[in-house]
C-alpha atoms as a PDB file:
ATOM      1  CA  UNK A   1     118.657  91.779  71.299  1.00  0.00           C
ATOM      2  CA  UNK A   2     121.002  93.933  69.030  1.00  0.00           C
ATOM      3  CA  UNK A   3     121.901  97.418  70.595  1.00  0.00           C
ATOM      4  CA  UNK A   4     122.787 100.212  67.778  1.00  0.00           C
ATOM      5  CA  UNK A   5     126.156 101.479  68.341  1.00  0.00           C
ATOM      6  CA  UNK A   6     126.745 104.661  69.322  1.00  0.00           C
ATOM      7  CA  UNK A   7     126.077 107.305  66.770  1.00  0.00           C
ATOM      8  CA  UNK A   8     126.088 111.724  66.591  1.00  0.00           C
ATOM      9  CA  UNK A   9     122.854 113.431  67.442  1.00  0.00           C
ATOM     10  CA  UNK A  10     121.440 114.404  64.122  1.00  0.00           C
ATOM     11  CA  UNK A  11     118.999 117.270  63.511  1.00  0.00           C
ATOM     12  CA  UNK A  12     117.980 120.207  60.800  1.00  0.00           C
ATOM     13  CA  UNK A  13     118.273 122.032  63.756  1.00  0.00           C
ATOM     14  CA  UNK A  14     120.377 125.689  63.333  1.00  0.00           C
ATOM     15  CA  UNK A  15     120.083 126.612  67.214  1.00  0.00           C
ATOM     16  CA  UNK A  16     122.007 124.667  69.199  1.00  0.00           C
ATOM     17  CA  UNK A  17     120.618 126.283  72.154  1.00  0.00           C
ATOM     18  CA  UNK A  18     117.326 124.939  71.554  1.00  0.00           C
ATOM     19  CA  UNK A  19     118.390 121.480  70.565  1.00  0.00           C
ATOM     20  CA  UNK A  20     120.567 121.174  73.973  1.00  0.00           C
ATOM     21  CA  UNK A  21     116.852 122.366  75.278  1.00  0.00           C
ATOM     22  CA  UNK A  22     115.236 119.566  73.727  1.00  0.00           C
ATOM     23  CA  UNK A  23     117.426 116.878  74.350  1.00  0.00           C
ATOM     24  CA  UNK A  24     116.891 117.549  78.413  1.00  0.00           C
ATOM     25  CA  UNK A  25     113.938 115.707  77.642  1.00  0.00           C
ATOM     26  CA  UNK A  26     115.506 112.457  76.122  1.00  0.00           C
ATOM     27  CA  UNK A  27     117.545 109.478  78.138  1.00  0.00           C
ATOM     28  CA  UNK A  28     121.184 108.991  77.303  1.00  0.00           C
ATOM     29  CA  UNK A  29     120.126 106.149  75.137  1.00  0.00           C
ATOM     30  CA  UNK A  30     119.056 108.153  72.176  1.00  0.00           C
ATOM     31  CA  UNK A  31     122.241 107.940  70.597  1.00  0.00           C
ATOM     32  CA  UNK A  32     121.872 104.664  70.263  1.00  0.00           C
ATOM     33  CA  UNK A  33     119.437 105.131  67.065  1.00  0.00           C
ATOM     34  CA  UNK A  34     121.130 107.345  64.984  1.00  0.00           C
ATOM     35  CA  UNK A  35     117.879 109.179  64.009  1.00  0.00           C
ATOM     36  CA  UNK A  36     116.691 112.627  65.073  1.00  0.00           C
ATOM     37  CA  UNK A  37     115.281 114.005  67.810  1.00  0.00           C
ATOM     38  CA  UNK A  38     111.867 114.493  66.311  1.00  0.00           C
ATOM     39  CA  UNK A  39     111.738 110.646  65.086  1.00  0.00           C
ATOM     40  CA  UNK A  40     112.982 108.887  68.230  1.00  0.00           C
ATOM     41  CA  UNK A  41     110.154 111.166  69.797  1.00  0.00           C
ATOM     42  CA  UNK A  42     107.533 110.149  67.592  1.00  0.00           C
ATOM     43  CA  UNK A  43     107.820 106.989  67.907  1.00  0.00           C
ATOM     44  CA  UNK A  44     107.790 106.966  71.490  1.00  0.00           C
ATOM     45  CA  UNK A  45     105.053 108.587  72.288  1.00  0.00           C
ATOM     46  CA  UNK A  46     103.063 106.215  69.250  1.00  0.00           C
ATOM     47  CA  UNK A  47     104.553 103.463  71.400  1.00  0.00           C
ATOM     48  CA  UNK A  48     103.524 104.918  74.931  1.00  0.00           C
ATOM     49  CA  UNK A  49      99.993 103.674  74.812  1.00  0.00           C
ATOM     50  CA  UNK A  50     100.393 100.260  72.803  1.00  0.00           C
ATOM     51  CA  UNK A  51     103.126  99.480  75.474  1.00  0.00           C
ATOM     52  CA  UNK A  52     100.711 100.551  78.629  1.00  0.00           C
ATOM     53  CA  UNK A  53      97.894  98.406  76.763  1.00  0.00           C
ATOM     54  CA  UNK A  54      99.617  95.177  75.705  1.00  0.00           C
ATOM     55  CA  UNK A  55     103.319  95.327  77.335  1.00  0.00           C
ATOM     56  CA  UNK A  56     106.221  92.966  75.846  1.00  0.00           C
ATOM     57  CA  UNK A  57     102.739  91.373  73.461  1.00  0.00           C
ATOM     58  CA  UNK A  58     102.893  95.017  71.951  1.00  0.00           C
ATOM     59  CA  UNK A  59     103.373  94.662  67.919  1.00  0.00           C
ATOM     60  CA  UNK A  60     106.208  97.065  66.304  1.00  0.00           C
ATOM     61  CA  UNK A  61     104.859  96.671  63.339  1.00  0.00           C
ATOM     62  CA  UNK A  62     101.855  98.458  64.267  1.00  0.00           C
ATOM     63  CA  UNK A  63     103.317 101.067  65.950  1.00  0.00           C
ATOM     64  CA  UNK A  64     105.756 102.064  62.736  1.00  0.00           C
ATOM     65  CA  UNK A  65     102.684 102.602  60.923  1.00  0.00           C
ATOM     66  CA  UNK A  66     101.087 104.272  63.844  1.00  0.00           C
ATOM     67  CA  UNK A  67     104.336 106.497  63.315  1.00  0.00           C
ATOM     68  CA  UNK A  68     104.740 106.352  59.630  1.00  0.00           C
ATOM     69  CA  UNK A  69     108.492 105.005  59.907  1.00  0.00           C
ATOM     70  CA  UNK A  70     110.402 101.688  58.038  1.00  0.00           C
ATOM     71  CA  UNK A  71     109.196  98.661  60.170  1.00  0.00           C
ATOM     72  CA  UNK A  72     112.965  97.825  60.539  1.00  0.00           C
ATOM     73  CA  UNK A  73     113.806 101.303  62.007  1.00  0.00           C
ATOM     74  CA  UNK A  74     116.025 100.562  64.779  1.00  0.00           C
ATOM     75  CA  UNK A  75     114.064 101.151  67.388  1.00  0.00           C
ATOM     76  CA  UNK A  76     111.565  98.869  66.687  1.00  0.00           C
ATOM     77  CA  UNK A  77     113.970  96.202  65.985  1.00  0.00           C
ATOM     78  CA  UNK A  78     113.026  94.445  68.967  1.00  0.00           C
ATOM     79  CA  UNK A  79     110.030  94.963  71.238  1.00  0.00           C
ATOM     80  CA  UNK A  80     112.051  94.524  74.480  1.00  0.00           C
ATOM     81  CA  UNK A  81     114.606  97.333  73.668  1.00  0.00           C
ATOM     82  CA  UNK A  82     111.746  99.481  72.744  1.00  0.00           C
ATOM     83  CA  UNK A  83     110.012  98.863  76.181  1.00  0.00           C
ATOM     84  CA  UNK A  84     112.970  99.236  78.044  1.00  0.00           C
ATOM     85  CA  UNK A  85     113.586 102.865  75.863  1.00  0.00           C
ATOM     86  CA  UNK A  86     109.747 104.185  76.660  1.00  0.00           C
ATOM     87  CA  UNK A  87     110.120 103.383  80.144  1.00  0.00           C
ATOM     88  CA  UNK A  88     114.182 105.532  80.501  1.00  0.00           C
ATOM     89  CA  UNK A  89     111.864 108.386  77.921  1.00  0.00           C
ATOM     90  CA  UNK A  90     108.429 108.160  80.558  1.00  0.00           C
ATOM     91  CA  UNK A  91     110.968 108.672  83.455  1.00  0.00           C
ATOM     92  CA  UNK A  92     112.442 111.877  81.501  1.00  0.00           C
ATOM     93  CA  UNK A  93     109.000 113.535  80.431  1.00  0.00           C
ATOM     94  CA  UNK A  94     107.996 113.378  83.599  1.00  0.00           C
ATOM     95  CA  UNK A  95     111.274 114.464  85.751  1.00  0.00           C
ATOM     96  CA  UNK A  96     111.700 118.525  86.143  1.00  0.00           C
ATOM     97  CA  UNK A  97     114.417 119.887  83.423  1.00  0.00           C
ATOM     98  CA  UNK A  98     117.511 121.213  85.075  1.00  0.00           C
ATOM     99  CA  UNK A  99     116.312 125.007  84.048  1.00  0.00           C
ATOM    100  CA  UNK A 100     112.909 124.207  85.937  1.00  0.00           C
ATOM    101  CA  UNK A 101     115.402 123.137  88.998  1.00  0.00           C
ATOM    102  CA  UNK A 102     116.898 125.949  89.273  1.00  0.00           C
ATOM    103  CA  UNK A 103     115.384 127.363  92.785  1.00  0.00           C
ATOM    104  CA  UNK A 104     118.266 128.299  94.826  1.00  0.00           C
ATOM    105  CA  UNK A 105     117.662 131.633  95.016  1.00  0.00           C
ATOM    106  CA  UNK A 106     113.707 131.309  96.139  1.00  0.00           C
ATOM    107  CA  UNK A 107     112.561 131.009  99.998  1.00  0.00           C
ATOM    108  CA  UNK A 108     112.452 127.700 100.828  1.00  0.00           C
ATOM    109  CA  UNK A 109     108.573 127.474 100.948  1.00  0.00           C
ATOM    110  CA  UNK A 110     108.496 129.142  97.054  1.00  0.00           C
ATOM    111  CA  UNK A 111     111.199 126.275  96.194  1.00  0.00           C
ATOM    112  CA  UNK A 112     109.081 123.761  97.452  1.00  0.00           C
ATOM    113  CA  UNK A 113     105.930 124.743  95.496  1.00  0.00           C
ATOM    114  CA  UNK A 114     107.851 125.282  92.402  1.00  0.00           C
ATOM    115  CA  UNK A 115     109.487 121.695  92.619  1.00  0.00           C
ATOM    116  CA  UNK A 116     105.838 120.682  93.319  1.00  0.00           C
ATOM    117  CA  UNK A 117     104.231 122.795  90.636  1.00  0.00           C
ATOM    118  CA  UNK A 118     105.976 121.516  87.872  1.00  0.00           C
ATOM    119  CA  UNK A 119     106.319 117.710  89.206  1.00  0.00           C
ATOM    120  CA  UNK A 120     102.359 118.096  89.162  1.00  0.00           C
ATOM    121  CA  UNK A 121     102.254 119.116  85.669  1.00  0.00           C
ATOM    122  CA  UNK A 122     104.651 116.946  83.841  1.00  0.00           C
ATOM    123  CA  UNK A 123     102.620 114.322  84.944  1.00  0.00           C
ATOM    124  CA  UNK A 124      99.076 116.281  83.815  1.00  0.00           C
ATOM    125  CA  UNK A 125     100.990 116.951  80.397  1.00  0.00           C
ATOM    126  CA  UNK A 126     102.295 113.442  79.859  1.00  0.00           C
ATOM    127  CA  UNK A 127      99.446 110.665  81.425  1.00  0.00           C
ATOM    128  CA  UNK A 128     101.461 107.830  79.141  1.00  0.00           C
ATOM    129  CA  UNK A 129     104.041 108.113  80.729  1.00  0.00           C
ATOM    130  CA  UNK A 130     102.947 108.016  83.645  1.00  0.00           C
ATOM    131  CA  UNK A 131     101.065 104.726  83.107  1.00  0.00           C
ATOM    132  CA  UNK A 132     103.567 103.053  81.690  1.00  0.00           C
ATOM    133  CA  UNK A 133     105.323 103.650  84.917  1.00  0.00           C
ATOM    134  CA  UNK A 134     102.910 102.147  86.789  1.00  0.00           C
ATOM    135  CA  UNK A 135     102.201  98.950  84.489  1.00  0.00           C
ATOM    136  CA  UNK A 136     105.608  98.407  84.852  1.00  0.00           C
ATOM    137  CA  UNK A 137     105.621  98.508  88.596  1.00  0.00           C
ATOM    138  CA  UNK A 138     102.644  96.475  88.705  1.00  0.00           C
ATOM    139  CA  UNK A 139     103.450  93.819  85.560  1.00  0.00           C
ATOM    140  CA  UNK A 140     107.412  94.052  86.206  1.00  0.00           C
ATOM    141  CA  UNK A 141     107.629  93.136  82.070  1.00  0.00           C
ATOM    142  CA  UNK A 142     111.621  95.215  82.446  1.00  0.00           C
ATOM    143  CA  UNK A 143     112.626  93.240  85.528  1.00  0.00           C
ATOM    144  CA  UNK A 144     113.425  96.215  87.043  1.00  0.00           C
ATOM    145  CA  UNK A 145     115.057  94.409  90.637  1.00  0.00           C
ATOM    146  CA  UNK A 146     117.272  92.204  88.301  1.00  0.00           C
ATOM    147  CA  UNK A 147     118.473  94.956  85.804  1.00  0.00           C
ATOM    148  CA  UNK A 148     119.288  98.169  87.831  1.00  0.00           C
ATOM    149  CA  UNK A 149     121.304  99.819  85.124  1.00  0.00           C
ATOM    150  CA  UNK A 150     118.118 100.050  82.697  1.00  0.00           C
ATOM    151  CA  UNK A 151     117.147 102.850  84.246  1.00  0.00           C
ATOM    152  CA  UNK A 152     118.876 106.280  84.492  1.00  0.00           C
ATOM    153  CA  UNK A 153     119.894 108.329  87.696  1.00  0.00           C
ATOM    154  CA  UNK A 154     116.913 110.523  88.945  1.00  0.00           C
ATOM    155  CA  UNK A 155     118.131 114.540  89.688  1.00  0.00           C
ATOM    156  CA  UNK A 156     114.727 114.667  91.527  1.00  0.00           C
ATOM    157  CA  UNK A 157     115.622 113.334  95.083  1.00  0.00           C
ATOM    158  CA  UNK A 158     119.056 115.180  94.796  1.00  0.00           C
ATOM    159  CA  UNK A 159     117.520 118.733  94.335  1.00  0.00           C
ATOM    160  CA  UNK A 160     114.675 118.373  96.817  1.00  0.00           C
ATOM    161  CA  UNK A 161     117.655 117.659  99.463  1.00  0.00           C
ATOM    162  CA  UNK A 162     119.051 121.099  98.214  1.00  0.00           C
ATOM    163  CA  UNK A 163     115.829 122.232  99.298  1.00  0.00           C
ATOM    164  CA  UNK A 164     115.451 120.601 102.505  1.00  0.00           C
ATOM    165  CA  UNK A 165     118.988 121.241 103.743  1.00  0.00           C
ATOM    166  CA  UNK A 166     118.072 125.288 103.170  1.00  0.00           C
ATOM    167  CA  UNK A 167     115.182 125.111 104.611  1.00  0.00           C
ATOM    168  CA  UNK A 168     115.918 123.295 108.114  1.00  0.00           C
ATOM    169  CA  UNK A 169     119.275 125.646 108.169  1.00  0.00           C
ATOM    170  CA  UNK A 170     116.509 128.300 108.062  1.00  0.00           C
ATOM    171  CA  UNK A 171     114.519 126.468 110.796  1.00  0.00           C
ATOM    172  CA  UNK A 172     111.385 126.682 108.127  1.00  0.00           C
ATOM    173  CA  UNK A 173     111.282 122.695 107.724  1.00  0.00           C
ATOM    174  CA  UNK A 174     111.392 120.277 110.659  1.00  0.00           C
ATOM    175  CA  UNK A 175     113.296 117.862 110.950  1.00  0.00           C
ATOM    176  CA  UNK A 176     113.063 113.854 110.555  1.00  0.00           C
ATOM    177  CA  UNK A 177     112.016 114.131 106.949  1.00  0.00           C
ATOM    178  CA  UNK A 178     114.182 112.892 103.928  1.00  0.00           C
ATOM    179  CA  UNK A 179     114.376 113.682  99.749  1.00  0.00           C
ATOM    180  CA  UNK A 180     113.094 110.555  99.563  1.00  0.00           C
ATOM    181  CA  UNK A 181     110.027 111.284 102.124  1.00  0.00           C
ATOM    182  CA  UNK A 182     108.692 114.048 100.218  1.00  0.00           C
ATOM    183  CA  UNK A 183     109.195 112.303  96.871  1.00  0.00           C
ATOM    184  CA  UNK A 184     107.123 109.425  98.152  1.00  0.00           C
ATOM    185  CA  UNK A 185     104.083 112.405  98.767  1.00  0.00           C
ATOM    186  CA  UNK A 186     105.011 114.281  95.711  1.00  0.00           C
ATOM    187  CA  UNK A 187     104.584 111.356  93.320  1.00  0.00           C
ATOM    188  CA  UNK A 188     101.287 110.116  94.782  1.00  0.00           C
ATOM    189  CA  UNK A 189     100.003 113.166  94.576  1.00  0.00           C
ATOM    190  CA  UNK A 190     100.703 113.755  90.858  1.00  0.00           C
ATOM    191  CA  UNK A 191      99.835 109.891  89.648  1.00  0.00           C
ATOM    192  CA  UNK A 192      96.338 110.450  91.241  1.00  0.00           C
ATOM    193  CA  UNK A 193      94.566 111.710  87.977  1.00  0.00           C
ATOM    194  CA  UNK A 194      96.069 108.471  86.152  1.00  0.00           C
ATOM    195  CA  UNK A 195      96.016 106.163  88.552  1.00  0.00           C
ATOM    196  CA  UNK A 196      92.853 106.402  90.399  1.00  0.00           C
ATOM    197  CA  UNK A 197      90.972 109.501  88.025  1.00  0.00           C
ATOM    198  CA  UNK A 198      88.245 106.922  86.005  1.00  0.00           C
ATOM    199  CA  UNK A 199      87.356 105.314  89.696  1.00  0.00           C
ATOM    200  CA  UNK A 200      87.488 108.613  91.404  1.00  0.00           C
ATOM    201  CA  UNK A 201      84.756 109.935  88.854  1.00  0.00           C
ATOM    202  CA  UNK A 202      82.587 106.849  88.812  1.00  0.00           C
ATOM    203  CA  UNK A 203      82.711 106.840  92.820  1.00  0.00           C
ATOM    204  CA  UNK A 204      82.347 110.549  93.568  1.00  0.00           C
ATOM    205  CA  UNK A 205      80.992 112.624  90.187  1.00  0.00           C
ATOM    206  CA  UNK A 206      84.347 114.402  90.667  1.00  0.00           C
ATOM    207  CA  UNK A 207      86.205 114.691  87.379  1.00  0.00           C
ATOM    208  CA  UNK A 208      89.935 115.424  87.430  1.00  0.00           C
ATOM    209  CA  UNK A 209      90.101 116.784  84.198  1.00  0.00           C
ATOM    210  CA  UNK A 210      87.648 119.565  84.784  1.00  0.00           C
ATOM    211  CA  UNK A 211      89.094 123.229  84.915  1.00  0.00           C
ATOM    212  CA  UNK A 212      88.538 123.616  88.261  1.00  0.00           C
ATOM    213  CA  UNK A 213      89.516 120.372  89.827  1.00  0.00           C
ATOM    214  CA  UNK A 214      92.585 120.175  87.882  1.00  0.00           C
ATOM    215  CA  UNK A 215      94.004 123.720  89.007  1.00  0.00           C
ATOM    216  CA  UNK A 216      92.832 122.575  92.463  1.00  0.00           C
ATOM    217  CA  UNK A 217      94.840 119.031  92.552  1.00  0.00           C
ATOM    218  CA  UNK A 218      97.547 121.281  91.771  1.00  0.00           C
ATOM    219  CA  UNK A 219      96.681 123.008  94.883  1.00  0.00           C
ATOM    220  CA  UNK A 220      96.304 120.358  97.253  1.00  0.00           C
ATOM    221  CA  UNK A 221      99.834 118.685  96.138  1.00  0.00           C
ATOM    222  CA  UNK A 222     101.742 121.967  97.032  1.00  0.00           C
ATOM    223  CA  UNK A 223      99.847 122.428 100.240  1.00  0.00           C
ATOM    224  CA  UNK A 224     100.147 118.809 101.614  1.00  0.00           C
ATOM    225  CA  UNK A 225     103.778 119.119 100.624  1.00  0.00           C
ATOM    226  CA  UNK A 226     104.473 122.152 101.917  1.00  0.00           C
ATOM    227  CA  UNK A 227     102.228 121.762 105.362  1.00  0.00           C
ATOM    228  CA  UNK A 228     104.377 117.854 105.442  1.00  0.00           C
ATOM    229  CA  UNK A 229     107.210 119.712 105.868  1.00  0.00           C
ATOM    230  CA  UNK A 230     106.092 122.969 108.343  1.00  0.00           C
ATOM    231  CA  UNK A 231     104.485 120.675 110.341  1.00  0.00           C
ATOM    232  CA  UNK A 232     104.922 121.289 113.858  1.00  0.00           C
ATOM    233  CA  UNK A 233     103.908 117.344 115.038  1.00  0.00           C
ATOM    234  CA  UNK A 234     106.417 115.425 116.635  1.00  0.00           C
ATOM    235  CA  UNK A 235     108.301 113.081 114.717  1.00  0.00           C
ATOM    236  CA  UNK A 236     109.924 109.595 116.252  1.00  0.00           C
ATOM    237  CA  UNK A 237     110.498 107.775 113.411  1.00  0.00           C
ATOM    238  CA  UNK A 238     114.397 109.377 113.396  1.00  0.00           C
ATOM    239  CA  UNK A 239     115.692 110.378 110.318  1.00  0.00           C
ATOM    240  CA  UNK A 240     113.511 109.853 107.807  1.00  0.00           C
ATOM    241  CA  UNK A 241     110.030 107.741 107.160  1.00  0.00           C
ATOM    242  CA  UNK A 242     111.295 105.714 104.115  1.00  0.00           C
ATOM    243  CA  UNK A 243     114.797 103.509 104.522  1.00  0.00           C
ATOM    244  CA  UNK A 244     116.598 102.586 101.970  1.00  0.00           C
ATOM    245  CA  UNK A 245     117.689  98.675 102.059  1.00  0.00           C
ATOM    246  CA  UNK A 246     121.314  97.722 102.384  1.00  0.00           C
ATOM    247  CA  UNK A 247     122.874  98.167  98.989  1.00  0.00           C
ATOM    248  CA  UNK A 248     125.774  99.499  97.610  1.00  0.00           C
ATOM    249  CA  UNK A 249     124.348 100.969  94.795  1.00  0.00           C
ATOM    250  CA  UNK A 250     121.769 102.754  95.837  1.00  0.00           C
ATOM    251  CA  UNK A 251     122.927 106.376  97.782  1.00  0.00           C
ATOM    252  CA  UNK A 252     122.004 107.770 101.178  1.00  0.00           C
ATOM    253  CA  UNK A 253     119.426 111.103 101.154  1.00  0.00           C
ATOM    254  CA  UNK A 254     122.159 113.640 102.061  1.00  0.00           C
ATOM    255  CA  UNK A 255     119.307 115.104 103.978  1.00  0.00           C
ATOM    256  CA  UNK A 256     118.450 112.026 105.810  1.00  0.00           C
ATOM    257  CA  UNK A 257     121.952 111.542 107.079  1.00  0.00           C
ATOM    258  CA  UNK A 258     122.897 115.221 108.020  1.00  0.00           C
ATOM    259  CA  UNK A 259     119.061 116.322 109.501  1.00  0.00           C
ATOM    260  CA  UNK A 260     117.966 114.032 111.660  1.00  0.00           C
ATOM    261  CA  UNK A 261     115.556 114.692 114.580  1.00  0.00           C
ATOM    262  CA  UNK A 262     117.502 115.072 117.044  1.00  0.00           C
ATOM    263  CA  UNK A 263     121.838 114.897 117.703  1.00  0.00           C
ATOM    264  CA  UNK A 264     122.795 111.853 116.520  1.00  0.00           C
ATOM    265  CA  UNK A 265     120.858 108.180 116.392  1.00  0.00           C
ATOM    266  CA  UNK A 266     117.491 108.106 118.310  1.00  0.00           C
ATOM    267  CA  UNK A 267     117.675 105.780 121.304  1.00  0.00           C
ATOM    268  CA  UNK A 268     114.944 103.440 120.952  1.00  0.00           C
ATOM    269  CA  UNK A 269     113.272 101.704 123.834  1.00  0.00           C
ATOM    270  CA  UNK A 270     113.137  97.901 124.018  1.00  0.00           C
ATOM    271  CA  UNK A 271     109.783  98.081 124.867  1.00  0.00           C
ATOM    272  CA  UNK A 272     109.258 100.288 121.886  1.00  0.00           C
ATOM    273  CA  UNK A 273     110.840  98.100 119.197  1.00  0.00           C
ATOM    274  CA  UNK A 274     107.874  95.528 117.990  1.00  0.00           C
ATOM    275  CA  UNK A 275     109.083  91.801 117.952  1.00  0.00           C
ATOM    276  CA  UNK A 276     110.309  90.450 114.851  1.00  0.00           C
ATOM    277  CA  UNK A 277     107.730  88.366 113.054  1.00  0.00           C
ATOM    278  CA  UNK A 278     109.339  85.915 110.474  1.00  0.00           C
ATOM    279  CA  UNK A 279     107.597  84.775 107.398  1.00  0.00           C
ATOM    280  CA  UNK A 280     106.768  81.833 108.463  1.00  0.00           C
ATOM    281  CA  UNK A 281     105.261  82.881 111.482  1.00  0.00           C
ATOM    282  CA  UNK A 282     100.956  83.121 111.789  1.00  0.00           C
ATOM    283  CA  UNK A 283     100.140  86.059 113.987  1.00  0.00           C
ATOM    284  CA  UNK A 284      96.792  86.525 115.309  1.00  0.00           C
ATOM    285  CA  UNK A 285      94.827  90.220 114.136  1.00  0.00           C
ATOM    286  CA  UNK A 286      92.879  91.791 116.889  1.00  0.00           C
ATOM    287  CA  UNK A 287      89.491  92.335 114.417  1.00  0.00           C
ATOM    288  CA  UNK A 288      88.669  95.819 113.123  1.00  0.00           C
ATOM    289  CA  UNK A 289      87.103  97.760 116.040  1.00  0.00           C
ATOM    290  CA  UNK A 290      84.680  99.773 113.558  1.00  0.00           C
ATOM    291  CA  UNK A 291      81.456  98.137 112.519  1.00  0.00           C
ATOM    292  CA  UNK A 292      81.907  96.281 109.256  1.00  0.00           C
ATOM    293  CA  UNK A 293      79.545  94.018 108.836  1.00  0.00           C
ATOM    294  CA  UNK A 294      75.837  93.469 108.586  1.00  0.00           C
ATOM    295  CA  UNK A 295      75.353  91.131 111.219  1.00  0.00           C
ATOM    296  CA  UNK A 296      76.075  93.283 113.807  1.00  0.00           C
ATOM    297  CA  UNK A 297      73.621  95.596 115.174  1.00  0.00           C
ATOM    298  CA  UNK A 298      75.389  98.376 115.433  1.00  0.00           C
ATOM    299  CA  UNK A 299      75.556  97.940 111.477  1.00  0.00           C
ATOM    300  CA  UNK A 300      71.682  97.989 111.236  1.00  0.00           C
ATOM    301  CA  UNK A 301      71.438 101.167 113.326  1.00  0.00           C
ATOM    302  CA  UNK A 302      73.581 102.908 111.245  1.00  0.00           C
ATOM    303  CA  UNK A 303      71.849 102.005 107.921  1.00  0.00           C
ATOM    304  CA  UNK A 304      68.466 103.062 110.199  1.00  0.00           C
ATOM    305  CA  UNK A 305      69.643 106.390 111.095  1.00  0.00           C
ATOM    306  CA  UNK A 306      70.875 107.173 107.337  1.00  0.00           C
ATOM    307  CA  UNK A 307      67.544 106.181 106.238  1.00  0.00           C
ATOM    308  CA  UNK A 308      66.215 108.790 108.245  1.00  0.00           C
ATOM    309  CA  UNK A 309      68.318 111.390 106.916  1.00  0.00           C
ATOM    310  CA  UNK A 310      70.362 111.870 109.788  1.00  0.00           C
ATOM    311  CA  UNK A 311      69.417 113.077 113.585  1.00  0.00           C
ATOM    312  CA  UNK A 312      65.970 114.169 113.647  1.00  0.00           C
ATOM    313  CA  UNK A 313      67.048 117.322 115.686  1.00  0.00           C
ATOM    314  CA  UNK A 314      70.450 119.164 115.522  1.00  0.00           C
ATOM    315  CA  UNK A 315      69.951 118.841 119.187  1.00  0.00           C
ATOM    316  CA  UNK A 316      70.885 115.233 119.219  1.00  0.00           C
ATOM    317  CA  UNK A 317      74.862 116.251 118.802  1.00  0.00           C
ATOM    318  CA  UNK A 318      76.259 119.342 120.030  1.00  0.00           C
ATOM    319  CA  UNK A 319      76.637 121.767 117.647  1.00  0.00           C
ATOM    320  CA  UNK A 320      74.720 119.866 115.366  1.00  0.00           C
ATOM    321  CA  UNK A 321      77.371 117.881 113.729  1.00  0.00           C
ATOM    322  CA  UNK A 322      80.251 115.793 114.073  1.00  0.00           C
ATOM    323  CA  UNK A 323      82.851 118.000 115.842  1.00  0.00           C
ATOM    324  CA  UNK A 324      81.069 117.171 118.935  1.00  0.00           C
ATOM    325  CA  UNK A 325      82.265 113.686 118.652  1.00  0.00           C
ATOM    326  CA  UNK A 326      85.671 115.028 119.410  1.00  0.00           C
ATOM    327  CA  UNK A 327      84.959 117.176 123.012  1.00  0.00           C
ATOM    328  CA  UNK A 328      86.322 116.054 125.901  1.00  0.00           C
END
């Protein structure tokens, strides 16, 4: 695969200003090309769905025409490259801009919903990107585990830290929560419309892209966040949900390390600590407690008592609903 050498950012563009704006939203890589900012962008986002659709099988000759550029335009000079360009470019739509990050002089809580906010629209604004992030997880056509350095260093995790650190110096978060923690519930949040929105629709008549539903996604990803993080539920999981694995590439959470619940490593009981299972081992799996099947009668009664729309009297639970399952 032959790599471009290094060449000046060229543009028609007077305002500099603006450019350094625009380029937030390209990878490093850009350079590489030696076109402007408007082509490289153009031909990315033609590229964005062919990629998601038919990965490294993906024809560049299609998408130059699809973007009205010389078949042997550099980027397209080998599908590969170009893959392993859409996914740095997906990764950079989607990531807040450094002038979005700027939060350090909101309340914690306001910092959080802004970090939130516009995490939850990049991804509304750019779905392409977004699924070419998944296929990739999913397909693996970048060998992402084997080549590292083909991605670029996310500012994400780094700023939410910021965040965290202020806000359990104010006492407003709790701690035992990492960067990387709330990332994990940030992200799945904002993939839901692309990941799951078709299903979702077909399922439950609820469409993600109506007015309504998308302004209240947006909604429900700063509130989960935000109530994650205010929580007052006991934590014993120590530092942080998510652990990174040994590596010495990959960087601590500075939040992880310096806000941990409680002073110093959590002692863990023995008794506590599950027994290690390796691969090779066959454990035995109590079955699922609920009723799952139709064979069982308890099955059959339930399909019964739909059927019947329900309990015949409100009588029959107290209060007439559920909630009574839960009284002592």
């Amino acid at each position: 695969m032959t790599i471009n050498p290094v060449t000046p950012v060229t543009t028609d563009e007077l305002d500099w200003n603006h450019v350094a704006a625009r380029l937030e939203v390209l990878p490093d890589s850009f350079r590489r090309y030696g076109c402007s900012i408007d082509e490289y962008r153009l031909i990315l986002d033609t590229a964005l769905p062919e990629l998601v659709r038919s990965g490294l099988e993906a024809s560049t000759g299609d998408i130059a025409v699809g973007a009205g550029v010389p078949a042997d335009h550099p980027l397209l000079s080998d599908v590969e490259v170009l893959y392993d360009e859409a996914l740095r470019y997906s990764f950079r739509l989607l990531w807040p801009r450094p002038s979005d990050m700027d939060v350090e002089n909101l309340a914690p809580a306001e910092a959080v919903r802004t970090l939130v906010r516009t995490a939850y629209w990049r991804h509304r604004e750019n779905p392409d990107a977004v699924r070419l992030i998944l296929t990739e997880n999913i397909q693996g056509h970048a060998r992402v585990p084997g080549r590292p350095e083909i991605l670029e260093s996310s500012p994400v995790v780094l700023q939410i830290d910021r965040v965290l650190m202020r806000g359990q110096d104010f006492g407003a978060f709790r701690p035992g929560v990492s960067a990387e923690d709330v990332y994990v519930l940030i992200t799945s949040l904002c993939t839901f419309p692309s990941a799951q929105g078709t299903t979702f629709h077909g399922h439950y008549a609820t469409d993600v892209d109506y007015g309504p539903t998308v302004d209240g996604l947006e909604l429900l990803a700063c509130d989960a966040v935000l109530s994650f993080l205010t929580t007052s539920m006991p934590t014993s999981q120590g530092s942080s949900y998510t652990h990174s694995s040994p590596a010495a590439t990959t960087p601590g959470s500075v939040s992880a390390s310096l806000y941990s619940a409680g002073d110093g490593d959590r002692a863990v009981d023995s008794e506590d600590t599950p027994a290690e299972i390796t691969p090779w081992e066959t454990t035995t799996v109590d079955p699922w407690s609920g009723v799952a099947v139709d064979s069982e009668s308890g099955f059959l009664d339930q399909l019964e008592y739909r059927e019947d729309g329900g309990a015949a009297d409100d009588g029959d639970l107290e209060d007439g609903g559920i909630s009574s399952l839960y009284d002592d």
